[in-house]
C-alpha atoms as a PDB file:
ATOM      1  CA  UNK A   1       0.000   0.000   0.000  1.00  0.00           C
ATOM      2  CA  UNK A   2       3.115   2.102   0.374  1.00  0.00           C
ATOM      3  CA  UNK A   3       4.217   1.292  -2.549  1.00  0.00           C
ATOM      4  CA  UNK A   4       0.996   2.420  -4.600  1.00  0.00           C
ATOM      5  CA  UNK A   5       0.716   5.561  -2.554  1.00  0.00           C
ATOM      6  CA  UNK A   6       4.112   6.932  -3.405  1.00  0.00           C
ATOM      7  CA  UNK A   7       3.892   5.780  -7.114  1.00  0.00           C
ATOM      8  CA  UNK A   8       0.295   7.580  -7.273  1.00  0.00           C
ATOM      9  CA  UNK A   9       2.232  11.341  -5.704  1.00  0.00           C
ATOM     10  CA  UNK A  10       5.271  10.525  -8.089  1.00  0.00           C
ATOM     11  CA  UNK A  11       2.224  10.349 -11.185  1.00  0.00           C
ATOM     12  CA  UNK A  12       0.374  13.430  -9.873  1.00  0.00           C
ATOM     13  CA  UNK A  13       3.823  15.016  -9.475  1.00  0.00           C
ATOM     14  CA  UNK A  14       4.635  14.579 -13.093  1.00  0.00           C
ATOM     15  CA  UNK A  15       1.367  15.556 -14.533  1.00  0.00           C
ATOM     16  CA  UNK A  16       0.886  18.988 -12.643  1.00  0.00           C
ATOM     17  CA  UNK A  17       4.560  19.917 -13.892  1.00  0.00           C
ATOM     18  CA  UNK A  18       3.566  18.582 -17.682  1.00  0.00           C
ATOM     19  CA  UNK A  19      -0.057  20.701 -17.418  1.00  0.00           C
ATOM     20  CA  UNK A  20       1.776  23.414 -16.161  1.00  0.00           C
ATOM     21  CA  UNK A  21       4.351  23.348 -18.664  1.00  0.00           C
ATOM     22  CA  UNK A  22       1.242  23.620 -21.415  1.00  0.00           C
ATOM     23  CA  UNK A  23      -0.058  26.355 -19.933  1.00  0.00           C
ATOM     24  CA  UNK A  24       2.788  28.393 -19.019  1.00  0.00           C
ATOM     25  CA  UNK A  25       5.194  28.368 -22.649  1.00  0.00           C
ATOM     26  CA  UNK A  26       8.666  29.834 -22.212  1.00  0.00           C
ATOM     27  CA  UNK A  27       8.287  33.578 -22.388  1.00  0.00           C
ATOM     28  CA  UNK A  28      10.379  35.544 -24.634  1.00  0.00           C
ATOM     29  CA  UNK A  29      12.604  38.166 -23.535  1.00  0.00           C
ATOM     30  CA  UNK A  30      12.557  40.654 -25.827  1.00  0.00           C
ATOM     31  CA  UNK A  31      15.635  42.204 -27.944  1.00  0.00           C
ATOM     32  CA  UNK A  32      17.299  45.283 -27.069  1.00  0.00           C
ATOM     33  CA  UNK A  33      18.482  47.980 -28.932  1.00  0.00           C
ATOM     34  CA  UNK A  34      22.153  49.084 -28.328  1.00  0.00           C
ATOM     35  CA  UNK A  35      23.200  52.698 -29.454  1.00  0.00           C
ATOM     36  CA  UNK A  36      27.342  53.417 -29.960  1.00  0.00           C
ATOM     37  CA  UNK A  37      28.167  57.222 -29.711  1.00  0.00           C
ATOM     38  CA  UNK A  38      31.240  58.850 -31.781  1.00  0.00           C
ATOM     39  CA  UNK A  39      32.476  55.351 -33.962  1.00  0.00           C
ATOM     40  CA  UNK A  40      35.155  57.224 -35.722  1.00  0.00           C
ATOM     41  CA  UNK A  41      35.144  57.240 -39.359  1.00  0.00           C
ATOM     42  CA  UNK A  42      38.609  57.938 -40.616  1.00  0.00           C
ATOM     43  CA  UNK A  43      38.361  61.395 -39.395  1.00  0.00           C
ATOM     44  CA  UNK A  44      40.399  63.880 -40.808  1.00  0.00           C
ATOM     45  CA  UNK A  45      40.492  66.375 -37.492  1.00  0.00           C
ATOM     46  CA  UNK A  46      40.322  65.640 -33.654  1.00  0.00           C
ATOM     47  CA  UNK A  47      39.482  67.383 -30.659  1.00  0.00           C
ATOM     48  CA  UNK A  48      42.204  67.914 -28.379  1.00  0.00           C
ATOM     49  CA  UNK A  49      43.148  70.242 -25.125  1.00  0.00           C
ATOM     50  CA  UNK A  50      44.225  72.685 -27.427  1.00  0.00           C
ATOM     51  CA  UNK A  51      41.636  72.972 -30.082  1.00  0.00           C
ATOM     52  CA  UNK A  52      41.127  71.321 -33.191  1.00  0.00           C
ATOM     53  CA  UNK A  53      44.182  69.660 -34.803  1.00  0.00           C
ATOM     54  CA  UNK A  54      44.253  68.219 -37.888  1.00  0.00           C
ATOM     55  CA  UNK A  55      45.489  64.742 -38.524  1.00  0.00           C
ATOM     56  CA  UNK A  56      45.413  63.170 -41.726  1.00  0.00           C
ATOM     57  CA  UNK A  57      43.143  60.434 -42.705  1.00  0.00           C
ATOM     58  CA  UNK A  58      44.060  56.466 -43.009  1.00  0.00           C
ATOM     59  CA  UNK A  59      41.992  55.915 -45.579  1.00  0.00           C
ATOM     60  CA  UNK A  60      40.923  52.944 -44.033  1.00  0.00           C
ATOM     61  CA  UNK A  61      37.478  51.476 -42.738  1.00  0.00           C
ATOM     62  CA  UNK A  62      36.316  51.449 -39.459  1.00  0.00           C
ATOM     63  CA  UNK A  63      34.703  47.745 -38.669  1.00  0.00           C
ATOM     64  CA  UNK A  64      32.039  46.982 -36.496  1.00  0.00           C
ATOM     65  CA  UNK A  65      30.484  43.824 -35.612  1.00  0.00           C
ATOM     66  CA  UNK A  66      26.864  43.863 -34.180  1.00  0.00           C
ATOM     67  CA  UNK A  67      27.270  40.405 -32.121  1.00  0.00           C
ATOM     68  CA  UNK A  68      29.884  41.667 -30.631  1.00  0.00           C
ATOM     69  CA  UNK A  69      29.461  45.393 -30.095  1.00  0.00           C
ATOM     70  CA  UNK A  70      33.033  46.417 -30.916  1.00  0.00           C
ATOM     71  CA  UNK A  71      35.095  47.547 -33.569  1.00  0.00           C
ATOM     72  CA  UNK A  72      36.859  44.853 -35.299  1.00  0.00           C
ATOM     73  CA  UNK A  73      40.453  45.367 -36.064  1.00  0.00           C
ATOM     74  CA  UNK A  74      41.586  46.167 -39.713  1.00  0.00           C
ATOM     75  CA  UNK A  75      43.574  42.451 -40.045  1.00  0.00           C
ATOM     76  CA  UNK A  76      40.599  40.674 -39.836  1.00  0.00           C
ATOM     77  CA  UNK A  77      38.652  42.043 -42.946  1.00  0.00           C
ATOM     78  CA  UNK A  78      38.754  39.403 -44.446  1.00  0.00           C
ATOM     79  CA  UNK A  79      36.612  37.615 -42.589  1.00  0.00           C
ATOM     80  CA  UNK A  80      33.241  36.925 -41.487  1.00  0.00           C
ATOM     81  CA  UNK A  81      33.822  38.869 -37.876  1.00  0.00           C
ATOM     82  CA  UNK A  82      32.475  42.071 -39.044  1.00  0.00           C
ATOM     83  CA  UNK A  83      29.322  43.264 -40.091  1.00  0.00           C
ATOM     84  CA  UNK A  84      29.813  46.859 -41.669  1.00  0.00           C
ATOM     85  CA  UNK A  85      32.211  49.478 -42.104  1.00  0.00           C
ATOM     86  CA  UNK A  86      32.505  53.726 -41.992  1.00  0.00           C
ATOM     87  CA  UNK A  87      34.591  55.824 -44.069  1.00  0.00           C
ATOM     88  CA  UNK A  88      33.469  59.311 -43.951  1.00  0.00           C
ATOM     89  CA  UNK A  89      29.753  59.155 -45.506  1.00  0.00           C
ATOM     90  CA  UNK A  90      30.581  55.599 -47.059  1.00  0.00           C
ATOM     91  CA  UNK A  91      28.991  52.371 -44.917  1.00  0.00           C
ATOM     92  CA  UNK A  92      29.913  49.061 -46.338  1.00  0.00           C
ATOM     93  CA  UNK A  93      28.882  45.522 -45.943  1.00  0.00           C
ATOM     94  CA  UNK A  94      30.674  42.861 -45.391  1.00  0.00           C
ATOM     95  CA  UNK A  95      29.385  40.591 -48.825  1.00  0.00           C
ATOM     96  CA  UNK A  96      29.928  40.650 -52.346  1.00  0.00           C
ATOM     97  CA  UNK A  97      32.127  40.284 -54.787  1.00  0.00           C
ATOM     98  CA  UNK A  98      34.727  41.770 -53.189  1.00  0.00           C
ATOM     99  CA  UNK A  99      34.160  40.533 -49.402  1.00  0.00           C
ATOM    100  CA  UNK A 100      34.537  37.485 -47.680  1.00  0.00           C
ATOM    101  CA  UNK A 101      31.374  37.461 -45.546  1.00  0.00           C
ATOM    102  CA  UNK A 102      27.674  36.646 -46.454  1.00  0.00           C
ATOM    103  CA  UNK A 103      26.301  40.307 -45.904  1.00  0.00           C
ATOM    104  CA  UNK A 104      24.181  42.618 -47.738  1.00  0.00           C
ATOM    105  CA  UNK A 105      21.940  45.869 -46.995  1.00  0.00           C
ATOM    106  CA  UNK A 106      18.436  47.025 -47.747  1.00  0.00           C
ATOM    107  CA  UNK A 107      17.551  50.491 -47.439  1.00  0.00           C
ATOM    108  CA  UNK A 108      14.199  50.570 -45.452  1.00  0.00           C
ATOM    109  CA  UNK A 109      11.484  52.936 -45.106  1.00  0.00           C
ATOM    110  CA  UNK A 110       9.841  53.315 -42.010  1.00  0.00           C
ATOM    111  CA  UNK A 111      10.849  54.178 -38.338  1.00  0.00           C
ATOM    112  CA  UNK A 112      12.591  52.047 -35.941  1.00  0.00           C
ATOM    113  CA  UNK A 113      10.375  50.765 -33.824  1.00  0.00           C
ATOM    114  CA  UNK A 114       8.082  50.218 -35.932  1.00  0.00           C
ATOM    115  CA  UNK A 115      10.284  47.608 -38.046  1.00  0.00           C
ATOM    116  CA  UNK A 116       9.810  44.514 -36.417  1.00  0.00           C
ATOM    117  CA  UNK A 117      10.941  41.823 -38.890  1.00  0.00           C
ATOM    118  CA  UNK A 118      12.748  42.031 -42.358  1.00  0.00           C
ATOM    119  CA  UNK A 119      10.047  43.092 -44.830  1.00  0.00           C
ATOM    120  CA  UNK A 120       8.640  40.534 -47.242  1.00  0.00           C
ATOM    121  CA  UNK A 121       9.731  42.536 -50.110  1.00  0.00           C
ATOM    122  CA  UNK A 122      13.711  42.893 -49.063  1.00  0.00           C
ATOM    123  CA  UNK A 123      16.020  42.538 -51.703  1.00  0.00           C
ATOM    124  CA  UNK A 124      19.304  42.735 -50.551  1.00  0.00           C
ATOM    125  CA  UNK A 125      22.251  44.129 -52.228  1.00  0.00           C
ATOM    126  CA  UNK A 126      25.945  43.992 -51.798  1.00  0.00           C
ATOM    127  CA  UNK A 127      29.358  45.816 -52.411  1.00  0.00           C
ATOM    128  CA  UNK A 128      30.447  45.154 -56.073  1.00  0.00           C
ATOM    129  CA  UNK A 129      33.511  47.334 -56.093  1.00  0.00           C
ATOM    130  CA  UNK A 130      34.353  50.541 -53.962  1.00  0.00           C
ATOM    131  CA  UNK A 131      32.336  52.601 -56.336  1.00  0.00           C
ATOM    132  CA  UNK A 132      29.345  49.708 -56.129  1.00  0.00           C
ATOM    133  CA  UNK A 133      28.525  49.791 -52.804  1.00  0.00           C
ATOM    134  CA  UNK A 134      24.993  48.060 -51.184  1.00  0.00           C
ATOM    135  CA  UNK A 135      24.352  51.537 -49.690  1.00  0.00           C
ATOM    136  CA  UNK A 136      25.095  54.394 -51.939  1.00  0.00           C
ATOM    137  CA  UNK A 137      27.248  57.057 -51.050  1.00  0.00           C
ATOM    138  CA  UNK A 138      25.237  59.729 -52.438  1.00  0.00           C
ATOM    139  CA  UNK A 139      23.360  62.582 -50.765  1.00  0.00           C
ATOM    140  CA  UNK A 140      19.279  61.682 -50.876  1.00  0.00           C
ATOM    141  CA  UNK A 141      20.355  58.566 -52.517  1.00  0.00           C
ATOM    142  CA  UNK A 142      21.477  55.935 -49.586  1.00  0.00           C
ATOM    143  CA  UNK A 143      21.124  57.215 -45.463  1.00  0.00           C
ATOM    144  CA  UNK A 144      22.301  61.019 -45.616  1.00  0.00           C
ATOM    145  CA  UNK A 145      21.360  64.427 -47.155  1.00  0.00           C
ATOM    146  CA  UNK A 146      24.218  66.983 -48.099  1.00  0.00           C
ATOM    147  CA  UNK A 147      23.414  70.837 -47.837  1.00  0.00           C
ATOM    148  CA  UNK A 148      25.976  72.720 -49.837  1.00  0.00           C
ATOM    149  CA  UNK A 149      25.092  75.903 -48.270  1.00  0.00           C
ATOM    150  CA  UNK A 150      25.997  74.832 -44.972  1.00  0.00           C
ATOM    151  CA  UNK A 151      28.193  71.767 -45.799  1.00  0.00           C
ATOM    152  CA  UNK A 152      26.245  69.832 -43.291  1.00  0.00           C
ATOM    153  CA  UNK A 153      25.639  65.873 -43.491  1.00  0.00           C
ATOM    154  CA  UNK A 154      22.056  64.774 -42.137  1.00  0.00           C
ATOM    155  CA  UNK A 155      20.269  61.352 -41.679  1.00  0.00           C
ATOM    156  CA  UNK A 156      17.475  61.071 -43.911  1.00  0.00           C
ATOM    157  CA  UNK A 157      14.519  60.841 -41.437  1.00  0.00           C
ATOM    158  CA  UNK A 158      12.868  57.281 -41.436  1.00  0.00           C
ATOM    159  CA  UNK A 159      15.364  55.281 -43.350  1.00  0.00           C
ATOM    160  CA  UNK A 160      16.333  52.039 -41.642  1.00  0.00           C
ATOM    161  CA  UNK A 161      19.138  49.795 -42.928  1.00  0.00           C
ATOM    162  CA  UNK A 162      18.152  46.158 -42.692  1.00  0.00           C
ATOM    163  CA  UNK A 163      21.843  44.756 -42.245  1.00  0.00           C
ATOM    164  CA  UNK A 164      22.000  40.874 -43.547  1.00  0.00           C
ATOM    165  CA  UNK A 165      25.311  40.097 -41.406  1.00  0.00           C
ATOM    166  CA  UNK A 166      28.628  38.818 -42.559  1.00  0.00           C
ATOM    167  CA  UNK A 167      27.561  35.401 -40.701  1.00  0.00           C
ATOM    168  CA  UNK A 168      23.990  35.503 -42.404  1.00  0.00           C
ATOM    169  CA  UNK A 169      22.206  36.632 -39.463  1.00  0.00           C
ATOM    170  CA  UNK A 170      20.251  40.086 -39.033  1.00  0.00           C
ATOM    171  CA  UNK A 171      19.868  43.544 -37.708  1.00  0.00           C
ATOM    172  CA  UNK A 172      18.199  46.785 -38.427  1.00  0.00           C
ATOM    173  CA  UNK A 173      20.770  50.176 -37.741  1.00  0.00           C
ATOM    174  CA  UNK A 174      19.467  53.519 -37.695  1.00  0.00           C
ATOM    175  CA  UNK A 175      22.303  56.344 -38.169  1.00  0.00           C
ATOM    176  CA  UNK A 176      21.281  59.493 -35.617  1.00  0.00           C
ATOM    177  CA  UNK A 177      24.202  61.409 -36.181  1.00  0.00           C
ATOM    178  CA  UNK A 178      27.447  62.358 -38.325  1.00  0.00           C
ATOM    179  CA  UNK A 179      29.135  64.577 -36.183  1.00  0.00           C
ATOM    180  CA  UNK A 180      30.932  63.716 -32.343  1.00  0.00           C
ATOM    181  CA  UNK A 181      28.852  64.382 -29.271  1.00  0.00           C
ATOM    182  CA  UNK A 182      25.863  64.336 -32.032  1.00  0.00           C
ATOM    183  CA  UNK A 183      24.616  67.856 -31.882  1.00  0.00           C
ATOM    184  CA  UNK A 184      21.061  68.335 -31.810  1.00  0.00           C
ATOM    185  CA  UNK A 185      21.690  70.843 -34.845  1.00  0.00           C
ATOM    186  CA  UNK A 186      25.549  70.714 -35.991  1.00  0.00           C
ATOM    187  CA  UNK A 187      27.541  73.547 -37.349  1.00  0.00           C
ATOM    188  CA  UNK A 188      30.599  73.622 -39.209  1.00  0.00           C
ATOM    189  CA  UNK A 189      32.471  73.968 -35.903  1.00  0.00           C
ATOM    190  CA  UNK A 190      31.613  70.136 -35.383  1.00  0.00           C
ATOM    191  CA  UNK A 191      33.680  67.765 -35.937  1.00  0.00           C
ATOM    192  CA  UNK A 192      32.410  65.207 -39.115  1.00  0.00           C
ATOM    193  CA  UNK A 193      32.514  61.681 -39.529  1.00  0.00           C
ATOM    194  CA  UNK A 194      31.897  60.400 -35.955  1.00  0.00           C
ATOM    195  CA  UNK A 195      29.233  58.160 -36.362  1.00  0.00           C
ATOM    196  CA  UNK A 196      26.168  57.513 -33.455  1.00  0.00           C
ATOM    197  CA  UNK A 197      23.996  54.847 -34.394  1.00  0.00           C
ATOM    198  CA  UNK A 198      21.413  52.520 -32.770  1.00  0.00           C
ATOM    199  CA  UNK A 199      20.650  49.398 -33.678  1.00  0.00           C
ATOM    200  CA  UNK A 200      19.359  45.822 -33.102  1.00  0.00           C
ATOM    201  CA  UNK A 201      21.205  42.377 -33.770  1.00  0.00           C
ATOM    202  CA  UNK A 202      19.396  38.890 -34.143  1.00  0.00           C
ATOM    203  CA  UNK A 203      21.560  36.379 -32.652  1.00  0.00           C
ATOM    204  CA  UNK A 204      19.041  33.190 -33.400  1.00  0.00           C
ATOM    205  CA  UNK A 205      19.228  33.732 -37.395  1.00  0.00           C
ATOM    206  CA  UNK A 206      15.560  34.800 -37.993  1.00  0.00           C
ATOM    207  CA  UNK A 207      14.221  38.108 -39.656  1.00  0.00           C
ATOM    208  CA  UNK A 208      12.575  39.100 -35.834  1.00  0.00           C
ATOM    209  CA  UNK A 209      13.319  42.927 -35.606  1.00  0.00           C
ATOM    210  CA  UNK A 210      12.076  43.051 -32.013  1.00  0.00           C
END
């Protein structure tokens, strides 16, 4: 009688933890977005204790890696580690003809927020040559305006980049400034190609933008 009455508890046991199981799925934490202030982009003038003083550009670009959240170093470009690159108003991807990784870009139109998955309709495109790029480098043509007047670069309001990684995975990157400390409204006293960006990175592989 023993017996039975600790194999009936072990039974009950099982089947309140398998009900409760159905009834309570895994809940799923939601992604967050990360924002990086002032990525330098081969900048051709710094800020230092005495003023501006001009240094002269590399020429190279400045690699970043989304799963990672860090600039990758220059050696490694020719691999899959990085995601996408900044060169004064250029961004590249890391896929293509001439890359090594599986990436490619789509030029989104929408806000943020409100992109919560690659759109049906993405086509994406890649960097042919370093006058082919996925994003064009061309004022109201890729992610930035250019006013002559004022020689100012601007984000184009409500243009996401959908990123397709150089692993094959996904994010969605929103550029909020060109200029370091990203002034509200810059001047030509700012200093250009410092890069602040937010974005989102999809670590499981699927086109879930949220």
């Amino acid at each position: 009688m023993r017996t039975y009455h600790v194999l009936l508890a072990v039974c009950l046991g099982t089947a309140f933890i398998s009900c409760n199981s159905e009834d309570n799925p895994a809940v799923v934490t939601p992604l967050t977005a990360t924002t990086v202030r002032d990525l330098a982009a081969d900048p051709t003038s710094m800020t230092s204790t005495s003023g501006q003083q001009p240094v002269a550009a590399t020429g190279k670009f400045t690699l970043f890696s989304f799963k990672d959240n860090k600039q990758i170093a220059n050696t490694d470009s020719a691999t899959n580690k990085w995601d996408v690159g900044f060169r004064g108003t250029m961004i590249i991807v890391n896929g293509g003809s001439i890359r090594t990784g599986q990436g490619g870009a789509y030029i989104h139109t929408g806000t943020f927020d409100e992109t919560t998955t690659v759109p049906a309709s993405a086509t994406f495109a890649q960097d042919q040559s370093a006058t082919q790029l996925a994003i064009t480098a061309s004022s109201g043509k890729g992610w930035y305006n250019y006013e002559p007047t004022t020689n100012i670069i601007s984000s184009i309001p409500g243009k996401v980049l959908i990123i397709r990684t150089g692993d094959g995975k996904y994010a969605k990157m929103e550029i909020l400034s060109y200029y370091q400390g990203a002034p509200t409204t810059p001047t030509s006293a700012n200093v250009a190609r410092y890069y602040t960006f937010r974005y989102l990175y999809q670590p499981d592989g699927s086109q879930i933008l949220k």
